[in-house]
Protein backbone atom coordinates (compact mmCIF):
# COMPACT_ATOMS: atom_id res chain seq x y z
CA UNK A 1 47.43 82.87 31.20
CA UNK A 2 46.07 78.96 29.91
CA UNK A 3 42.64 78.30 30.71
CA UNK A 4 42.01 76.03 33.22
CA UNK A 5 39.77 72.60 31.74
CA UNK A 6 38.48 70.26 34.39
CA UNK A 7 37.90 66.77 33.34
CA UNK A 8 36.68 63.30 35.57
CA UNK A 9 37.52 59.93 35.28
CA UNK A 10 34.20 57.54 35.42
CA UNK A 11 35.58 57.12 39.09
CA UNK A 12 35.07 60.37 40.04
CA UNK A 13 32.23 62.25 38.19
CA UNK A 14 29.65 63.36 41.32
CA UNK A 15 33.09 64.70 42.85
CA UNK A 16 34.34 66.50 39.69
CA UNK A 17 31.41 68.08 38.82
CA UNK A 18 31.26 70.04 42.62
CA UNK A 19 34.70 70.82 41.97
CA UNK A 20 33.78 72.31 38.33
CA UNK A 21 30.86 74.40 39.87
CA UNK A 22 33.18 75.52 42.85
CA UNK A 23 35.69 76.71 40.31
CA UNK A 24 32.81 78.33 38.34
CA UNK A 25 33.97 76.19 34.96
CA UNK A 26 31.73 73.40 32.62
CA UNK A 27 33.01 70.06 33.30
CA UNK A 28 35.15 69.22 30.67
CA UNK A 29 34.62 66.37 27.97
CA UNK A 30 35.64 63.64 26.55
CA UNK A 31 34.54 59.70 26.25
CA UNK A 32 35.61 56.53 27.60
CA UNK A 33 35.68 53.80 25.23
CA UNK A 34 35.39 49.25 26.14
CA UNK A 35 36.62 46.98 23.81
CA UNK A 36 34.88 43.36 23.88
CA UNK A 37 37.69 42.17 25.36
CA UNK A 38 37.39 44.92 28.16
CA UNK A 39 40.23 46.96 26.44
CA UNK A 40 39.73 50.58 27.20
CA UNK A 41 40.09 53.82 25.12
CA UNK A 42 39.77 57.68 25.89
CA UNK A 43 39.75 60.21 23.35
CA UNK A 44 38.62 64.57 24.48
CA UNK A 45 35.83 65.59 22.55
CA UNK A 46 36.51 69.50 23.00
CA UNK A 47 40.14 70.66 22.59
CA UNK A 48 42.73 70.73 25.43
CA UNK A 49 45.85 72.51 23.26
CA UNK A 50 47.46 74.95 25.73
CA UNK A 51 45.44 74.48 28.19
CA UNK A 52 45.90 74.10 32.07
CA UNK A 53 44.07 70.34 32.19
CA UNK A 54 42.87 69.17 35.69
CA UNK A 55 42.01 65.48 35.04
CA UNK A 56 39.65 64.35 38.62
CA UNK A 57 40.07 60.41 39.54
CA UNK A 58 40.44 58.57 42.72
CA UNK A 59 42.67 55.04 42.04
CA UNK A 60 39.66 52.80 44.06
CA UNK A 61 38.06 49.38 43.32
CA UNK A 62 38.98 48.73 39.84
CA UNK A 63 42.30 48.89 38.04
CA UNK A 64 40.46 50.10 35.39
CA UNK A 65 40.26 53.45 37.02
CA UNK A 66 44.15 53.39 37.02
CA UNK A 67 44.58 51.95 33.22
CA UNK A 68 41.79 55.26 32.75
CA UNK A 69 43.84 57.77 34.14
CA UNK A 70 46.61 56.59 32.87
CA UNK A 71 44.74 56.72 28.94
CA UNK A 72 43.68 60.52 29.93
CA UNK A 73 46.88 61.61 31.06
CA UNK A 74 48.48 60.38 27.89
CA UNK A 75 45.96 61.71 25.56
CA UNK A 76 45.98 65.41 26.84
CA UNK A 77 50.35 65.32 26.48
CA UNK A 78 49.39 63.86 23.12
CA UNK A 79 46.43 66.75 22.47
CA UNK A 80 49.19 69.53 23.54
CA UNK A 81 48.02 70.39 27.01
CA UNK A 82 50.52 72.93 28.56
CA UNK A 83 49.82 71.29 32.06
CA UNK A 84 48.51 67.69 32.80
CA UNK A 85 47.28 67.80 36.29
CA UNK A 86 46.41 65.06 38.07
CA UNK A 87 43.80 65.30 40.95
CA UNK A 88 43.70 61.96 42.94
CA UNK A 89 41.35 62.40 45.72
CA UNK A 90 41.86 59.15 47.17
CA UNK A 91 45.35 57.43 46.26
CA UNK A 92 45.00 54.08 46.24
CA UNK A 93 47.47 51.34 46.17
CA UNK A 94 49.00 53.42 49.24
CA UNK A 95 48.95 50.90 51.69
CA UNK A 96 52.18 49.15 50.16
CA UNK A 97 54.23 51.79 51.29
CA UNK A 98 57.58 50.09 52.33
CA UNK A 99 59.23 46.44 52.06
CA UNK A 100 58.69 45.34 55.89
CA UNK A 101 58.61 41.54 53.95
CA UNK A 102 60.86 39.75 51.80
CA UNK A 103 59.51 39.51 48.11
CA UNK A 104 56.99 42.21 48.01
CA UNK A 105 55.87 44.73 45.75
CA UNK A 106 55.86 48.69 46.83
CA UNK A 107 52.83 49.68 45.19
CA UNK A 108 52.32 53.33 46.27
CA UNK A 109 56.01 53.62 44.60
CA UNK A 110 55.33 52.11 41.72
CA UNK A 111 52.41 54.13 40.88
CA UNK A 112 54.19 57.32 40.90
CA UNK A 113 56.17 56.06 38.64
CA UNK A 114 53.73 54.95 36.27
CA UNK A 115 51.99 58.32 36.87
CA UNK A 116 55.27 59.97 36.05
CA UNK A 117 56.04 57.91 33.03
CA UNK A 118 52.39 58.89 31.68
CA UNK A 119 52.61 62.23 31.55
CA UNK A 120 51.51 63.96 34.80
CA UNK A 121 52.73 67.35 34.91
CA UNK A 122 51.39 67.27 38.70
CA UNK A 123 49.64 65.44 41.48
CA UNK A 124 47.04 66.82 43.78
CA UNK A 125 45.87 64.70 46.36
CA UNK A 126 44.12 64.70 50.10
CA UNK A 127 45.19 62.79 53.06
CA UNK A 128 47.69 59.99 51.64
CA UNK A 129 48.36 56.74 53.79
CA UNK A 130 51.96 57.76 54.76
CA UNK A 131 53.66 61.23 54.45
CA UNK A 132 56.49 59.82 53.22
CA UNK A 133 54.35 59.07 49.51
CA UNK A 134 54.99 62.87 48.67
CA UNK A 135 58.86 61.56 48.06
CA UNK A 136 57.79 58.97 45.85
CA UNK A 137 57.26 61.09 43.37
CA UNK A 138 59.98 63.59 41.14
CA UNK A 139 56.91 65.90 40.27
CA UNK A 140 55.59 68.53 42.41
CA UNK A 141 52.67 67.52 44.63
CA UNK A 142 49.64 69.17 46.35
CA UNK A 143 49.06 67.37 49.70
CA UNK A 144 46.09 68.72 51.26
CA UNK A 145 44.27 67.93 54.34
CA UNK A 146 40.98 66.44 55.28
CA UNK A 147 40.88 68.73 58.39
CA UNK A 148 40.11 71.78 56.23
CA UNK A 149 36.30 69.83 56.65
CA UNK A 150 36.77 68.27 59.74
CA UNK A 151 37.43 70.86 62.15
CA UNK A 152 34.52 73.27 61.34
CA UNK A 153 32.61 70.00 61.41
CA UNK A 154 34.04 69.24 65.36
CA UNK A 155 33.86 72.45 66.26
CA UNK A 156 30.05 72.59 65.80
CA UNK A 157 30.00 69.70 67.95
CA UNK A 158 29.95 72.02 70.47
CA UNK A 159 31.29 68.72 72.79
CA UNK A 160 32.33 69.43 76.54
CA UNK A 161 35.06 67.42 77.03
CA UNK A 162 36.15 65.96 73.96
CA UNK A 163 39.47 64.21 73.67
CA UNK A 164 41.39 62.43 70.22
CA UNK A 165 41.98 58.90 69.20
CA UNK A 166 44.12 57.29 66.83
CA UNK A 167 43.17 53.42 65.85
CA UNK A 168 46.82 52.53 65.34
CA UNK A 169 50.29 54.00 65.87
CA UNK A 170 50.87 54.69 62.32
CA UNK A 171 48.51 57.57 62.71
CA UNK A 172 49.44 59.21 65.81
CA UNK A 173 51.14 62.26 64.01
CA UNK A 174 47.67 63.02 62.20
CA UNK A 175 46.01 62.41 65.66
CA UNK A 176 48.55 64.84 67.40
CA UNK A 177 47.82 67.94 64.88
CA UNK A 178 44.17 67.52 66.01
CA UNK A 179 44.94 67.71 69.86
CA UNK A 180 47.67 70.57 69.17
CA UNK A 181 45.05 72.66 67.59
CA UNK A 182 42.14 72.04 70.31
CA UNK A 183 44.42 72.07 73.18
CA UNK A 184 43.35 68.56 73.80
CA UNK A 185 44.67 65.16 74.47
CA UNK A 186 45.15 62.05 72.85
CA UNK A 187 45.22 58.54 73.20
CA UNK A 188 46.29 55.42 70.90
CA UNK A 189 44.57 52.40 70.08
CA UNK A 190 47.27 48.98 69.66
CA UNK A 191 45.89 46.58 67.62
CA UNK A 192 47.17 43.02 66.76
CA UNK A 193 46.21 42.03 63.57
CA UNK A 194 47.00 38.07 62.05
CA UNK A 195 46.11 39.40 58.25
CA UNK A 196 45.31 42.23 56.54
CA UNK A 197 41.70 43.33 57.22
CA UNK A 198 41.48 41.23 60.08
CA UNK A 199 42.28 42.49 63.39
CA UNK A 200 42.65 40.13 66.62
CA UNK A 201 42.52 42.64 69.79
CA UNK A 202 43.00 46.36 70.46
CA UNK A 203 43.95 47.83 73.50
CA UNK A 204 43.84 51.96 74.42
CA UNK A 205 46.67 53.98 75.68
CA UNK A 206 45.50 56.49 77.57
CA UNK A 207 42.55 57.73 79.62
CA UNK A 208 39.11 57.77 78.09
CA UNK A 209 36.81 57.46 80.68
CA UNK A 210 34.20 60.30 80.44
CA UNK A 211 34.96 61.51 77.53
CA UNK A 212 34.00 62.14 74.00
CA UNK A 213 36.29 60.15 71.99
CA UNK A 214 36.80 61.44 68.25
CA UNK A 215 38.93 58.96 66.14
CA UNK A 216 41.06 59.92 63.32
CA UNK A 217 42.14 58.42 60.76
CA UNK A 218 42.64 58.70 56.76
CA UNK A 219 40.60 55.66 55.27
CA UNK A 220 38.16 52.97 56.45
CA UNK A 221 38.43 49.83 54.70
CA UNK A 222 36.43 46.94 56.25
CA UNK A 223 35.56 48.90 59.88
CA UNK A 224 36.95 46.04 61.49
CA UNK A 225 39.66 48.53 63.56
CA UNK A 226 36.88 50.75 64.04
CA UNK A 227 34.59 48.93 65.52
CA UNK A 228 36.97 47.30 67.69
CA UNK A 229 38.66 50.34 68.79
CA UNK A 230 35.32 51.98 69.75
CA UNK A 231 34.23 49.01 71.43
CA UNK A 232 37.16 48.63 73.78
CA UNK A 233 36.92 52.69 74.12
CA UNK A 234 33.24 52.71 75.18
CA UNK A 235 34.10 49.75 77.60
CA UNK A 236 36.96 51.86 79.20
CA UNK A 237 33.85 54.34 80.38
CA UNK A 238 33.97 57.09 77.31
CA UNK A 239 31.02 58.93 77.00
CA UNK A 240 30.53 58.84 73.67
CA UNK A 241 32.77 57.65 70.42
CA UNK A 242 32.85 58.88 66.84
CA UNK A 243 34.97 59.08 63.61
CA UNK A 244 36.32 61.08 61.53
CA UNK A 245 37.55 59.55 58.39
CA UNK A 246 39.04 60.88 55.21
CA UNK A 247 38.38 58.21 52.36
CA UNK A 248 35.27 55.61 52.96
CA UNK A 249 36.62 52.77 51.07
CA UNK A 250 33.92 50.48 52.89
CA UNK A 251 34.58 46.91 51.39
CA UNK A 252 33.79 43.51 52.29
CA UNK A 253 31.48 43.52 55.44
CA UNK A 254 32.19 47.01 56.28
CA UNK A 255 28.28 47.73 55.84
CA UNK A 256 27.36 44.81 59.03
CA UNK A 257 30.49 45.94 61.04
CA UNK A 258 29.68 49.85 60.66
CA UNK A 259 25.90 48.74 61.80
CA UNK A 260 26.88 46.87 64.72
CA UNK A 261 29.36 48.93 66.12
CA UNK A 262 29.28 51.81 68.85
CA UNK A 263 29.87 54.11 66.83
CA UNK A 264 27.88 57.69 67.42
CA UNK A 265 28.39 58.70 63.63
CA UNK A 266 30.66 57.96 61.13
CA UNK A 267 32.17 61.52 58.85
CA UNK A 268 33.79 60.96 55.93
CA UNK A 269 34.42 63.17 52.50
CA UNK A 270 33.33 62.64 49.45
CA UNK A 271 36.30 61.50 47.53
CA UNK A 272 35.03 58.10 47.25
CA UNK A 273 31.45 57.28 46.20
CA UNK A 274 29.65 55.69 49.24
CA UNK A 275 29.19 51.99 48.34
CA UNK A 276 26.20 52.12 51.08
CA UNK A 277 24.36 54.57 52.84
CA UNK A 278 23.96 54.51 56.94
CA UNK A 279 22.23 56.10 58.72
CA UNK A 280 25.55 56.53 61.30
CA UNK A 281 27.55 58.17 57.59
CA UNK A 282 27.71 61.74 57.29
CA UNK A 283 29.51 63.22 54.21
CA UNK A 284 31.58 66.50 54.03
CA UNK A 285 32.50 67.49 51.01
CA UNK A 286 36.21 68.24 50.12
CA UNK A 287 34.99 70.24 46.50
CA UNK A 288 35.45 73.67 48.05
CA UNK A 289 38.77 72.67 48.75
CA UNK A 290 40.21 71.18 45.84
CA UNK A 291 38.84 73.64 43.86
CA UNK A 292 40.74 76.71 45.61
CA UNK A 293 43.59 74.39 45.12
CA UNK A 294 43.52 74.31 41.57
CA UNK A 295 43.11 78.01 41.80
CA UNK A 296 45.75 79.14 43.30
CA UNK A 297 48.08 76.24 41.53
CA UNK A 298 46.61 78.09 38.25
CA UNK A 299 47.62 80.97 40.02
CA UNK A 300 51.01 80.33 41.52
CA UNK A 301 49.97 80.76 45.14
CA UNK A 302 50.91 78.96 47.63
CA UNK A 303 48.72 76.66 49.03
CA UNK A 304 49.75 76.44 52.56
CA UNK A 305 46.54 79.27 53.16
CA UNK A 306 44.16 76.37 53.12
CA UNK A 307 45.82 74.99 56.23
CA UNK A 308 43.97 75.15 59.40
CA UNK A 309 46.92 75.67 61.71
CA UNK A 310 46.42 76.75 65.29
């Protein structure tokens, strides 16, 4: 059987090297080169011929990251890798999902393609925008799921009468598989949002009132639905509000909206770096996970045993 080589993109490194030590392997290497014009380069300084290559890089802030992973996809195909995996924590780019107006671009599409075209014998990734992404793509992919953290982490709560929120509609399938498995309820947060990151009201469907309200969702960009939802929740007599998030993007004025807000605590993974640190952030991390994934991929398991089902 190929040996298994774990490498990070600059994106990614704190993340890669917890999945490396979960797998019990060195993190591989290899150096990222700038040009003065802000070119880049990549080029592995340790040999990746026939081997089972895990390449670790979340597509966030910079399209660097992306013109990076594409660069060390291309040069372990090039190197004679028998497998170019592709491990994208956080896939970003995802929000473009579908043409809902005339004369736009579908991003999320587009960079399957391009991950496609560069080489990427596989994609493993956690908690993508929309389901329908795993389509996008004529490789197989690894979709795992943020809960694998999250429900140990609720059910330590120890809470008496918690109950399940979702900040939109869009995510009311992700909120339902939490309420299925704790034989719970759930309610729905409509929002009316004028742009993107901007969001005008937000009213709850469904009872909250003396409860502890646990909201779901896969990424937090500004915290402007957050801290609107739990507002409005807390006013509708909930006990007590928290999230649980996937991917802490956390840009623009995130860090003054997350610190005025209701919010109990804010739980996210670690597939982003934290831009800030609050004292209302706690981080799980989703190593452990990825790193049994690669495993049994390596292995030719199925992955479906890292599923928390009910």
């Amino acid at each position: 059987m190929s040996t298994v080589k774990i490498f990070s993109g600059s994106g990614s490194i704190e993340l890669a090297k917890k999945i490396a030590s979960e797998f019990g392997k060195p993190l591989g290497k290899g150096k990222l080169g700038k040009f003065s014009d802000g070119e880049l380069s990549f080029r592995y300084t340790e040999t990746v011929r026939g081997s089972d290559v895990y390449i670790v890089q979340s597509t966030v802030d910079s399209s660097d990251n992306i013109m990076e992973l594409f660069l060390m996809i291309d040069a372990a195909k090039r190197a004679s890798a028998k497998f170019v995996n592709v491990v994208i924590p956080y896939y970003g780019y995802a929000r473009q999902d579908r043409k809902d107006k005339p004369r736009i671009a579908v991003s999320a599409k587009l960079l399957a393609n391009l991950l496609t075209a560069s080489g990427a014998s596989r994609i493993v990734s956690c908690d993508l925008h929309a389901g329908q992404i795993q389509g996008f793509f004529d490789i197989p992919l690894d979709h795992l799921n943020g809960s694998s953290v999250f429900v140990p982490y609720v059910k330590n709560l120890k809470l008496n009468d918690a109950i399940f929120a979702s900040p939109d509609a869009g995510g009311a399938e992700r909120v339902r598989e939490y309420a299925k498995y704790f034989n719970t309820d759930f309610v729905i947060c409509d929002k009316n949002r004028e742009k993107a990151n901007e969001v005008k009201s937000v009213q709850v469907i469904g009872d909250v009132e003396g409860k502890d309200v646990i909201i779901i969702d896969d990424l937090i960009d500004t915290g402007g639905t957050i801290s609107m939802a739990s507002k409005v929740i807390m006013e509708k007599g909930a006990n007590s509000v928290r999230a649980l998030i996937s991917h802490p993007v956390l840009s623009g004025n995130a860090e003054e909206n997350l610190e005025n807000s209701v919010l109990e605590e804010l739980v996210v993974t670690d597939s982003i770096p934290l831009k800030f640190r609050n004292k209302k952030i706690k981080v799980l991390s989703i190593a452990g996970l990825i790193a049994k994934a690669i495993r049994k991929i390596h292995e030719n398991e199925s992955t479906s045993s890292l599923f928390i089902n009910r």
